[in-house]
PDB file of N, CA and C in Angstrom:
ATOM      1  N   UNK A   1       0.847  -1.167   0.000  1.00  0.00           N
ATOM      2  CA  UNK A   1       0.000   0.000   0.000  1.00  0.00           C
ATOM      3  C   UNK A   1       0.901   1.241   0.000  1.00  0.00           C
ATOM      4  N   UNK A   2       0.760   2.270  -0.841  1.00  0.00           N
ATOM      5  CA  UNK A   2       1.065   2.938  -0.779  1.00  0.00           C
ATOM      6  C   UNK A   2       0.931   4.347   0.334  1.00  0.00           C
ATOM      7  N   UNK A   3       2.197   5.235   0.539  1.00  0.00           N
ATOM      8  CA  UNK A   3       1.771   6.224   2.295  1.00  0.00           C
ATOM      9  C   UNK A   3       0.450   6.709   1.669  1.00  0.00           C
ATOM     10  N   UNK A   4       0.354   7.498   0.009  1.00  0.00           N
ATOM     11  CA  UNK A   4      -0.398   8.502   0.276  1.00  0.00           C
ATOM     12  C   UNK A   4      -1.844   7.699   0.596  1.00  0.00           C
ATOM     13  N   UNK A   5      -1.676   6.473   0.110  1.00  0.00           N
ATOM     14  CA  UNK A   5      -3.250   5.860   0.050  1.00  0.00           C
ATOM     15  C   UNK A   5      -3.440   5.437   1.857  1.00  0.00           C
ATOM     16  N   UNK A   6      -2.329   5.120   2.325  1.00  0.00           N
ATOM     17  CA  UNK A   6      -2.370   5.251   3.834  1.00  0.00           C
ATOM     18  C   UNK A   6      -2.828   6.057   4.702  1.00  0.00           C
ATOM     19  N   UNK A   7      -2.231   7.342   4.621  1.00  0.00           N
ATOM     20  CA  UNK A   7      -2.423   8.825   5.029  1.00  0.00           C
ATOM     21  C   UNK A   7      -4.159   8.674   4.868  1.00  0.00           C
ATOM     22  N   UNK A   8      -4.727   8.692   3.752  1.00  0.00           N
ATOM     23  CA  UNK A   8      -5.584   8.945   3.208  1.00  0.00           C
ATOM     24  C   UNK A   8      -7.303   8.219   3.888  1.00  0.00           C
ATOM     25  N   UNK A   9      -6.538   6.808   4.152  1.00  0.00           N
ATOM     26  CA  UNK A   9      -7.242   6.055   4.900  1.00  0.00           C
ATOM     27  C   UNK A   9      -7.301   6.795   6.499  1.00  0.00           C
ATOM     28  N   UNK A  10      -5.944   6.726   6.765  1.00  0.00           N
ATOM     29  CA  UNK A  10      -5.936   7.517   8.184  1.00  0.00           C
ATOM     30  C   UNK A  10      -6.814   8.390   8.658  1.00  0.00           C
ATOM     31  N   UNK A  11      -6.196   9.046   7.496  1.00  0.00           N
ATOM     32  CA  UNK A  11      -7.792  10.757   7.663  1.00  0.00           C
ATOM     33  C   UNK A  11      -8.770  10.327   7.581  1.00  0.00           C
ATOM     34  N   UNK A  12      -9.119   9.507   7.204  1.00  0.00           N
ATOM     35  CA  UNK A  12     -10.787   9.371   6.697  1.00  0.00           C
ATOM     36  C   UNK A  12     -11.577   8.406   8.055  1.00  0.00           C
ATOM     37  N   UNK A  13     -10.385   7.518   8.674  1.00  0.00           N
ATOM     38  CA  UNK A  13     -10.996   6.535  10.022  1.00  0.00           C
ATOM     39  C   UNK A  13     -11.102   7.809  11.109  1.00  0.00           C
ATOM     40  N   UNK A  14     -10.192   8.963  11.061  1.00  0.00           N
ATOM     41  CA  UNK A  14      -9.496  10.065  12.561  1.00  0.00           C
ATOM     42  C   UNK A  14      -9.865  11.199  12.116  1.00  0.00           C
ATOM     43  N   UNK A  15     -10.679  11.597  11.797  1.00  0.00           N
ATOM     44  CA  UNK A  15     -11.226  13.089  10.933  1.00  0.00           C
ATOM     45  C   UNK A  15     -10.342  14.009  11.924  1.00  0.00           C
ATOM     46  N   UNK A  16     -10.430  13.961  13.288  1.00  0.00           N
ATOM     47  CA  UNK A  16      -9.706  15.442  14.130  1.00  0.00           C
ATOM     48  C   UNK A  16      -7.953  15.034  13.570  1.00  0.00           C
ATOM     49  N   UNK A  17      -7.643  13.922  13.337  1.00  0.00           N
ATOM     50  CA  UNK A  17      -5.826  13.769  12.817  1.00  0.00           C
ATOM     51  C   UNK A  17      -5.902  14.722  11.142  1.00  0.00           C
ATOM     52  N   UNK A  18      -7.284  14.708  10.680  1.00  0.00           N
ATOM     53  CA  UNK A  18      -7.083  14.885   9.019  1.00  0.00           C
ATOM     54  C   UNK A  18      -7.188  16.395   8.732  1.00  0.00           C
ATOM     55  N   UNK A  19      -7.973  16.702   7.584  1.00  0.00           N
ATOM     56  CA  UNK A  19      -8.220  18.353   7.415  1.00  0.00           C
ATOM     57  C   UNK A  19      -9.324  18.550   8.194  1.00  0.00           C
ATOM     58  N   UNK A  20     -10.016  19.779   8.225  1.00  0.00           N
ATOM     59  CA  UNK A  20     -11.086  19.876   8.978  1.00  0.00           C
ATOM     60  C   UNK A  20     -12.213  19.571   8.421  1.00  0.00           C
ATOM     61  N   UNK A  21     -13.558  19.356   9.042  1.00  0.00           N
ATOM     62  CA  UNK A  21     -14.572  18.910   8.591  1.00  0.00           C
ATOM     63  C   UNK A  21     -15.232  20.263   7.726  1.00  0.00           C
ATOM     64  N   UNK A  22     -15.939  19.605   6.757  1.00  0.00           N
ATOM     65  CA  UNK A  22     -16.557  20.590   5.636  1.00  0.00           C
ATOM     66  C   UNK A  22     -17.670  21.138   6.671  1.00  0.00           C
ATOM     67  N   UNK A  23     -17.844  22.505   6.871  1.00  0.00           N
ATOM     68  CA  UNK A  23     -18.662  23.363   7.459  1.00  0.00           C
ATOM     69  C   UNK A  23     -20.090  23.426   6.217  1.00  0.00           C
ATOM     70  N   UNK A  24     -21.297  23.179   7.327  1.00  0.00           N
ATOM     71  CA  UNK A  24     -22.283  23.435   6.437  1.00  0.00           C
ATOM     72  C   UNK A  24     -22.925  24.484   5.893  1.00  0.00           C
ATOM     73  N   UNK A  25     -23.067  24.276   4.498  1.00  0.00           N
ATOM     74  CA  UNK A  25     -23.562  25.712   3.961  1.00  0.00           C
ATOM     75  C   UNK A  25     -24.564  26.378   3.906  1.00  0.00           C
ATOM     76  N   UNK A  26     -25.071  26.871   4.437  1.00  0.00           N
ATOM     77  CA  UNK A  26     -27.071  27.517   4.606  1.00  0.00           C
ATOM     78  C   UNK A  26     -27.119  27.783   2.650  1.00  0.00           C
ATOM     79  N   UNK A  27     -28.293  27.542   2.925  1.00  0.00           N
ATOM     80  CA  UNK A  27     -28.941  27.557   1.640  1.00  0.00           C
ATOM     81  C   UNK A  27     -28.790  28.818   0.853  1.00  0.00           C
ATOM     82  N   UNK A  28     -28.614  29.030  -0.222  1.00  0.00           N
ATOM     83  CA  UNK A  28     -28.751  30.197  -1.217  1.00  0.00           C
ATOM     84  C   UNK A  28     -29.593  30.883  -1.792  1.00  0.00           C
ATOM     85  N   UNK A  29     -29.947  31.845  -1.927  1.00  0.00           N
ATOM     86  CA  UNK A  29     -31.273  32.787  -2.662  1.00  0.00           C
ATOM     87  C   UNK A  29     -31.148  33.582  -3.121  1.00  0.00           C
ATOM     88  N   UNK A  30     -31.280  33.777  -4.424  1.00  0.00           N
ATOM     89  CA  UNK A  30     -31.466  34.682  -5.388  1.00  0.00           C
ATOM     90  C   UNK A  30     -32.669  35.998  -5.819  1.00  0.00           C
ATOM     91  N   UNK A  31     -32.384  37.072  -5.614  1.00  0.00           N
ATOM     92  CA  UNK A  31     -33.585  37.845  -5.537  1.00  0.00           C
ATOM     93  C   UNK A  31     -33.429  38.335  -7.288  1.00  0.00           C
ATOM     94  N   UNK A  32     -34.569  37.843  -7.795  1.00  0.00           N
ATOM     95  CA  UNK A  32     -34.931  37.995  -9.144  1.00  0.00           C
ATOM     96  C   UNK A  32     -35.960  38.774  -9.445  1.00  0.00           C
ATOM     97  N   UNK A  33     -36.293  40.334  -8.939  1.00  0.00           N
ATOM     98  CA  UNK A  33     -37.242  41.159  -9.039  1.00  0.00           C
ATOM     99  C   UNK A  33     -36.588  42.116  -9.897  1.00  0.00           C
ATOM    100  N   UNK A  34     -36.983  42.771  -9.781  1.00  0.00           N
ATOM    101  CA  UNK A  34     -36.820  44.420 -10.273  1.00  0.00           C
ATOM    102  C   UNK A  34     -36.138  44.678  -9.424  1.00  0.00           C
ATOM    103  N   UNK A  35     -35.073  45.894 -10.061  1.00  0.00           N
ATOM    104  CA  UNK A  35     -34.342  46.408  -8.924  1.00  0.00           C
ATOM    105  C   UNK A  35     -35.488  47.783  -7.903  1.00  0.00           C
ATOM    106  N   UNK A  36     -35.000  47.572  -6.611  1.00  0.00           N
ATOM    107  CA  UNK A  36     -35.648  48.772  -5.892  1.00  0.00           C
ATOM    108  C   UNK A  36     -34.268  49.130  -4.981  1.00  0.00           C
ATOM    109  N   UNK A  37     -33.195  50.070  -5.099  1.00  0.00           N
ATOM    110  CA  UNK A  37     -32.303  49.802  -4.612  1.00  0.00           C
ATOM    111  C   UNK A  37     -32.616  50.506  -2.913  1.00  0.00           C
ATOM    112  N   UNK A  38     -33.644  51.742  -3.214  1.00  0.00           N
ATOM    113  CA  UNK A  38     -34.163  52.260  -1.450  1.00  0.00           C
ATOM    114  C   UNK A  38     -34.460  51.242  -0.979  1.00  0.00           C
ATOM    115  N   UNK A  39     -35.301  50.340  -1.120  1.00  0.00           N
ATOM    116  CA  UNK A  39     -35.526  49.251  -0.249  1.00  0.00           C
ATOM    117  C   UNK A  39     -34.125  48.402  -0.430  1.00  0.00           C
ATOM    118  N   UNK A  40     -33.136  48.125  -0.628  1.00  0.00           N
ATOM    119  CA  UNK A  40     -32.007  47.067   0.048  1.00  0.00           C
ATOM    120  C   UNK A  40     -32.506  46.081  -1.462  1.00  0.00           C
ATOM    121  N   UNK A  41     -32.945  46.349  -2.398  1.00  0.00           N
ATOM    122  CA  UNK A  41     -33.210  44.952  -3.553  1.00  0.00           C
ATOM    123  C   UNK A  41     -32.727  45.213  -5.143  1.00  0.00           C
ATOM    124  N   UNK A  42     -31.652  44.321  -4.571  1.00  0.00           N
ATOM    125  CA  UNK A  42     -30.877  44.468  -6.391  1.00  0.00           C
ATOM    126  C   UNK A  42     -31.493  43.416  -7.508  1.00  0.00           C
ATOM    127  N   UNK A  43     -31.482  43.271  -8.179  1.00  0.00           N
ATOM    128  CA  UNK A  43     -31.793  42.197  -9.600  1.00  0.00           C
ATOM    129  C   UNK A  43     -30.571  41.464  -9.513  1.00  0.00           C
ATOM    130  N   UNK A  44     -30.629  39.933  -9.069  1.00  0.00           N
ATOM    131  CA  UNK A  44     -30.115  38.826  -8.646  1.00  0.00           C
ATOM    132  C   UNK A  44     -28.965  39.464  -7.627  1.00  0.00           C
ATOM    133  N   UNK A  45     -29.428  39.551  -6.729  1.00  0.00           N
ATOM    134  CA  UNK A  45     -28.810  39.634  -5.614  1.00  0.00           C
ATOM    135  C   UNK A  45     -28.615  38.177  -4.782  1.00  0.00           C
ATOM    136  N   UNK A  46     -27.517  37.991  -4.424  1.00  0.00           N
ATOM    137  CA  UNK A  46     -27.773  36.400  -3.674  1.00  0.00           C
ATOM    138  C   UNK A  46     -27.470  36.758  -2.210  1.00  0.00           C
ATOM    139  N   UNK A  47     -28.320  35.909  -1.198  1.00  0.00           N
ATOM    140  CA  UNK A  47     -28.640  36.025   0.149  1.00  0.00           C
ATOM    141  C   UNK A  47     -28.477  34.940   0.247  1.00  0.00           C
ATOM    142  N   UNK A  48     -27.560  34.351   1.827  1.00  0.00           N
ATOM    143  CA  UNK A  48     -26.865  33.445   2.158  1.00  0.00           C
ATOM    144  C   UNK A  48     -28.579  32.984   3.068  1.00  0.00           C
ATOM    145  N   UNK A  49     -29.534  32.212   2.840  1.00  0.00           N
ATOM    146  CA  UNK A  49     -30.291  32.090   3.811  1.00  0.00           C
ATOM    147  C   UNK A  49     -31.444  32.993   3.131  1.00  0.00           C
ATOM    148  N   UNK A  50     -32.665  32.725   3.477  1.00  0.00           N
ATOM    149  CA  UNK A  50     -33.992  33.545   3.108  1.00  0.00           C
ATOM    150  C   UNK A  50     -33.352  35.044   4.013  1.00  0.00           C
ATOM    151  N   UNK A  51     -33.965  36.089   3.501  1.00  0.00           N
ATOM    152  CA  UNK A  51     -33.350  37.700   4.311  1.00  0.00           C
ATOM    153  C   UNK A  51     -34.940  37.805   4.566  1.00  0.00           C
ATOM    154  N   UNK A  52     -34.855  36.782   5.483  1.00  0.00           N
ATOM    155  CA  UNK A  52     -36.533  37.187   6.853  1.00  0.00           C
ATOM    156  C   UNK A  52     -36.742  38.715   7.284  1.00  0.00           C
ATOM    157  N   UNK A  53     -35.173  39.170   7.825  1.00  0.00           N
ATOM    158  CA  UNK A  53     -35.281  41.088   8.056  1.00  0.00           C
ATOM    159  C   UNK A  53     -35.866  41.811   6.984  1.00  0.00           C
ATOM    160  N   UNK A  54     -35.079  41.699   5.867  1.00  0.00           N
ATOM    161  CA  UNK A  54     -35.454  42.212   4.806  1.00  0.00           C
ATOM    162  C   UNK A  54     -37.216  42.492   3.981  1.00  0.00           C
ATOM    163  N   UNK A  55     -37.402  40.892   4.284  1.00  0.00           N
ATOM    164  CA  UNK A  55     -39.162  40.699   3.713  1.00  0.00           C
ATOM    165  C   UNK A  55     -39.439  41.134   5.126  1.00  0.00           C
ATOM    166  N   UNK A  56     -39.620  40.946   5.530  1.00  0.00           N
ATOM    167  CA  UNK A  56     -40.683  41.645   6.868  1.00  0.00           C
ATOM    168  C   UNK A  56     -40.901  42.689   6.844  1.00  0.00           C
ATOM    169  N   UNK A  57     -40.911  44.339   6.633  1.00  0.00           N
ATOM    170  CA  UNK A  57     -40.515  45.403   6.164  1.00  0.00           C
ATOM    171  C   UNK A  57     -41.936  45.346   4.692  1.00  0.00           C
ATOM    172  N   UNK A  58     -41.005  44.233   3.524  1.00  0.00           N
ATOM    173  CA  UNK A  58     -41.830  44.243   2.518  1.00  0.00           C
ATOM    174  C   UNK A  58     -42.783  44.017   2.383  1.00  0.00           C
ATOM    175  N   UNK A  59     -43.186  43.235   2.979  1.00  0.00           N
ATOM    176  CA  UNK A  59     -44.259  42.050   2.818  1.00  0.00           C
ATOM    177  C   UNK A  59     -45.636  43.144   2.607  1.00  0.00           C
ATOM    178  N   UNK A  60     -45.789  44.064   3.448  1.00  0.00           N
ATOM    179  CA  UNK A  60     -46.975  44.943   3.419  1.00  0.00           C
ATOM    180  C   UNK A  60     -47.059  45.821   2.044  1.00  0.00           C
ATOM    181  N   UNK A  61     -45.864  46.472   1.639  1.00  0.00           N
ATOM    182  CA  UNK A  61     -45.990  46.980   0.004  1.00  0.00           C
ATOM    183  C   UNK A  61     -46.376  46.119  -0.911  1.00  0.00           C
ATOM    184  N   UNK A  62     -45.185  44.950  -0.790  1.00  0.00           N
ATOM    185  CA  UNK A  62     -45.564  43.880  -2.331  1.00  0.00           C
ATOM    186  C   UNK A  62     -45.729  42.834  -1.427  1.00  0.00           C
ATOM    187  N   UNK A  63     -47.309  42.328  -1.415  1.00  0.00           N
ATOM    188  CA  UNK A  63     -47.405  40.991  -0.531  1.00  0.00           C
ATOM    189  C   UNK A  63     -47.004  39.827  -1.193  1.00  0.00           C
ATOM    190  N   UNK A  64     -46.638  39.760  -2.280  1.00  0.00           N
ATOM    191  CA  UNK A  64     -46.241  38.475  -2.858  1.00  0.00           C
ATOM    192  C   UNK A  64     -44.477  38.598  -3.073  1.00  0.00           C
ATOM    193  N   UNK A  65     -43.798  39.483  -2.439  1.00  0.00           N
ATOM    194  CA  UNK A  65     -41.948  39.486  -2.621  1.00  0.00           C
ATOM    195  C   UNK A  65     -41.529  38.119  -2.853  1.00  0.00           C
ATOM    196  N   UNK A  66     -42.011  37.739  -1.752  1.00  0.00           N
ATOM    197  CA  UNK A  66     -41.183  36.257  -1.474  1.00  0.00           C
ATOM    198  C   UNK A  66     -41.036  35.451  -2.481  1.00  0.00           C
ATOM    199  N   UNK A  67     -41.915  35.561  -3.063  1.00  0.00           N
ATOM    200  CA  UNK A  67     -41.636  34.395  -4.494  1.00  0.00           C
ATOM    201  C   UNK A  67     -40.984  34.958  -5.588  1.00  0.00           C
ATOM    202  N   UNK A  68     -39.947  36.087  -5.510  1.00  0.00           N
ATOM    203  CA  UNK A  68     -39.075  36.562  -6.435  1.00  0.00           C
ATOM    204  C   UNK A  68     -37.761  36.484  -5.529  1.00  0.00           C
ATOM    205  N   UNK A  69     -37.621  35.602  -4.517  1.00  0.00           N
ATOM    206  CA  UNK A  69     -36.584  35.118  -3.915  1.00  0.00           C
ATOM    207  C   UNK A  69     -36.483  33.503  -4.082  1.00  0.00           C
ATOM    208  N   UNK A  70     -35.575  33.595  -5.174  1.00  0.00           N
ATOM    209  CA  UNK A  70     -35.211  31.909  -5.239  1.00  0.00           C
ATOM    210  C   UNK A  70     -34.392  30.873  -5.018  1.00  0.00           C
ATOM    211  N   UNK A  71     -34.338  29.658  -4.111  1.00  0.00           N
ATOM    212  CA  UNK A  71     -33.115  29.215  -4.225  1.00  0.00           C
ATOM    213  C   UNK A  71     -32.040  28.721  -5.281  1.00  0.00           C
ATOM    214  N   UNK A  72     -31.067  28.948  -5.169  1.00  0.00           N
ATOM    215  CA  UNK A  72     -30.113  28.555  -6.455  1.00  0.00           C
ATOM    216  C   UNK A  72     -30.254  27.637  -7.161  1.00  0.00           C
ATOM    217  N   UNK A  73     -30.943  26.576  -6.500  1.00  0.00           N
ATOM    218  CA  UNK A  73     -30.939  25.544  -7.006  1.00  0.00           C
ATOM    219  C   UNK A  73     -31.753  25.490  -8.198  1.00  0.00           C
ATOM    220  N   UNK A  74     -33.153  26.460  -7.897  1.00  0.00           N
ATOM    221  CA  UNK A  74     -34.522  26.107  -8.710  1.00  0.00           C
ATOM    222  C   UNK A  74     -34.082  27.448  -9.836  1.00  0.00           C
ATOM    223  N   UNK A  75     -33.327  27.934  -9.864  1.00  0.00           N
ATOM    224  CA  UNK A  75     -33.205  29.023 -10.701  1.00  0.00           C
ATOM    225  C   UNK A  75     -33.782  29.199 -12.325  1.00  0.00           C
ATOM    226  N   UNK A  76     -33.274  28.202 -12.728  1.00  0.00           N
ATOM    227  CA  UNK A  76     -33.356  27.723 -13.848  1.00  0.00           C
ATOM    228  C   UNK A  76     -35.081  27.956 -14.220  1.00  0.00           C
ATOM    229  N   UNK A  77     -35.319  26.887 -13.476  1.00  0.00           N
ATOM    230  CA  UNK A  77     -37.017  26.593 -14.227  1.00  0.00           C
ATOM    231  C   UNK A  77     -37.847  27.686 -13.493  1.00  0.00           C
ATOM    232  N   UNK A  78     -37.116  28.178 -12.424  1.00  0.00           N
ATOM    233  CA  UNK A  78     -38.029  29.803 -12.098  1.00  0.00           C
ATOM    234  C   UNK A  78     -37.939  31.018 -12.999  1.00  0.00           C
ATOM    235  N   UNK A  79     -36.641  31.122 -13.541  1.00  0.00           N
ATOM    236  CA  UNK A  79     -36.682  32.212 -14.458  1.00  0.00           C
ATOM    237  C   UNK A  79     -37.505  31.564 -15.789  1.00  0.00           C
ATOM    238  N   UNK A  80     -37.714  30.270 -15.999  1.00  0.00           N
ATOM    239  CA  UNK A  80     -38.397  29.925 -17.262  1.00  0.00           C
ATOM    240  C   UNK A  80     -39.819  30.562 -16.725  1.00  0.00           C
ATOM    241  N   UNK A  81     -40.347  30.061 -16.071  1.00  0.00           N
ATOM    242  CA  UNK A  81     -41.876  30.674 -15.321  1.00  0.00           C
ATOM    243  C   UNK A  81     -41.968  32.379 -15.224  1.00  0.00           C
ATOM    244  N   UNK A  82     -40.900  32.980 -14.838  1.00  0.00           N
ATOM    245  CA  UNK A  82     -40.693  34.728 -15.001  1.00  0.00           C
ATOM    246  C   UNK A  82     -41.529  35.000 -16.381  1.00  0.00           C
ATOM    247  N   UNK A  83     -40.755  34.447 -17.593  1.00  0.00           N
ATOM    248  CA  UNK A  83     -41.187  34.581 -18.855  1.00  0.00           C
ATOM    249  C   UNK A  83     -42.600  34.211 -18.940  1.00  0.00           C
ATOM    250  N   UNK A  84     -43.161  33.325 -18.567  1.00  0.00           N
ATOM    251  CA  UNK A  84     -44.531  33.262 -19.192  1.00  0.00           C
ATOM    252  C   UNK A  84     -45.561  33.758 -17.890  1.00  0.00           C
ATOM    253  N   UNK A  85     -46.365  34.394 -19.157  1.00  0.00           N
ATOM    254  CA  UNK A  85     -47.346  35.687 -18.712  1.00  0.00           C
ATOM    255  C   UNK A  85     -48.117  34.624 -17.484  1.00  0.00           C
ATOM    256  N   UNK A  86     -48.533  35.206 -16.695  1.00  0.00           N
ATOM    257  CA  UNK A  86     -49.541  34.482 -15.936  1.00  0.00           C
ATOM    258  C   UNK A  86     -49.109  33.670 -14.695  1.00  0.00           C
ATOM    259  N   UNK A  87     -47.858  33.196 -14.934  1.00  0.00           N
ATOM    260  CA  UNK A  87     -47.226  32.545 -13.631  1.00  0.00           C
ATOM    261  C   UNK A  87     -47.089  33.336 -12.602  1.00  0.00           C
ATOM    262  N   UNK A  88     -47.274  32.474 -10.932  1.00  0.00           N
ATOM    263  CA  UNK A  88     -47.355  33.404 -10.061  1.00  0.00           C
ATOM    264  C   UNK A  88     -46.045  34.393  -9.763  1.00  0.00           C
ATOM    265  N   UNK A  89     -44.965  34.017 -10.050  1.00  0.00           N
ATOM    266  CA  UNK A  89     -43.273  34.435 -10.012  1.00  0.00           C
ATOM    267  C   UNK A  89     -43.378  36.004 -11.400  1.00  0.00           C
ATOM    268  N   UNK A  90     -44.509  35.787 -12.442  1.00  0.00           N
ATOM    269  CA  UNK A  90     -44.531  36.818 -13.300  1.00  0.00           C
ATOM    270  C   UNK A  90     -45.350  37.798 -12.772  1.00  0.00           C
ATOM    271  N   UNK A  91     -46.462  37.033 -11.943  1.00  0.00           N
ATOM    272  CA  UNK A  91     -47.539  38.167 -11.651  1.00  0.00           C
ATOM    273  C   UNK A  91     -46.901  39.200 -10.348  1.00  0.00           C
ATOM    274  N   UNK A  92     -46.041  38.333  -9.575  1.00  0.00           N
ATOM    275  CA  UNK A  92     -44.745  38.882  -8.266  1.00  0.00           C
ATOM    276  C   UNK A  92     -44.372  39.891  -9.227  1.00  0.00           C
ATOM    277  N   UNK A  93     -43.615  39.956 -10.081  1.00  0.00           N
ATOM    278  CA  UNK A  93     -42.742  40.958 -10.509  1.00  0.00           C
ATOM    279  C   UNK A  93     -43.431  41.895 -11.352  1.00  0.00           C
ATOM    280  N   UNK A  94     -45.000  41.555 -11.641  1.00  0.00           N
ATOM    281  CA  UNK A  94     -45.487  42.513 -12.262  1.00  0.00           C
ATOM    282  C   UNK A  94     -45.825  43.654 -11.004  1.00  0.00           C
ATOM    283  N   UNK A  95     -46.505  43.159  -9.894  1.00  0.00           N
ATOM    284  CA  UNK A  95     -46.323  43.867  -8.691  1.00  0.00           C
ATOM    285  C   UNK A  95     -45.395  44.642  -8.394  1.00  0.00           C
ATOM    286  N   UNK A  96     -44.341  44.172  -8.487  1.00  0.00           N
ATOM    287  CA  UNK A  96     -43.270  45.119  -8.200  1.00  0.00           C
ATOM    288  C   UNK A  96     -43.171  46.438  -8.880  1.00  0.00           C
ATOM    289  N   UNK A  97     -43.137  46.023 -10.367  1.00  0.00           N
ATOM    290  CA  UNK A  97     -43.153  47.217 -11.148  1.00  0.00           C
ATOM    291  C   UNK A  97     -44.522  48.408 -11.211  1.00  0.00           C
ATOM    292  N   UNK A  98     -45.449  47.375 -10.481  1.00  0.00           N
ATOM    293  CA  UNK A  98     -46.594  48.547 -10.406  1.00  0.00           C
ATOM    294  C   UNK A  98     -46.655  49.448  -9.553  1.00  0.00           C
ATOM    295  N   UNK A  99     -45.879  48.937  -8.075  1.00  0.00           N
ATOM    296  CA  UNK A  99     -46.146  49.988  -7.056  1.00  0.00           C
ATOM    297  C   UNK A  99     -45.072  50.622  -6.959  1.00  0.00           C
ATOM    298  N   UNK A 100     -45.232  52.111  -6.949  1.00  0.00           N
ATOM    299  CA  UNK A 100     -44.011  53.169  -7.088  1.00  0.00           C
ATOM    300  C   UNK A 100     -43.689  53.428  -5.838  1.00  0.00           C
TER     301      UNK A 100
END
């Protein structure tokens, strides 16, 4: 057997002998509205974690914000839904742009 494949084993039975353990990552979110920059909201802004401070504040202007905050993951097929008329993520951002 070779050390490095040794070493390797080592670390992996003694995690505190090896590198450190991978720290977990809170989830990601993407704010895909319109920009409003007085209120704190850029066009894809990413937030480490839902920004609960942030919507709380909003929620009473644009009651539907929240669903123009997306996780990274779903990005994709949420911005496909942005595009077509009628989805609730289109009718969110039509909100946005309506109230001045």
């Amino acid at each position: 057997m070779s050390k490095e494949k040794a070493a390797t084993q080592e670390a992996a039975a003694n995690p505190a002998k090896g590198a450190a353990a991978p720290v977990a990552s809170a989830a990601q979110y993407m704010y895909i509205g319109p920009n409003r920059l007085k209120e704190g909201l850029k066009t894809y802004q990413v937030f480490i974690g839902m920004p609960e401070d942030l919507l709380g504040g909003l929620k009473e202007k644009y009651p539907h914000i929240g669903r123009l905050f997306v996780a990274v993951g779903k990005l994709n097929e949420t911005m496909a839904a942005l595009g077509k008329k009628g989805t609730p993520v289109n009718l969110a951002y039509a909100e946005i742009l309506e109230v001045k």
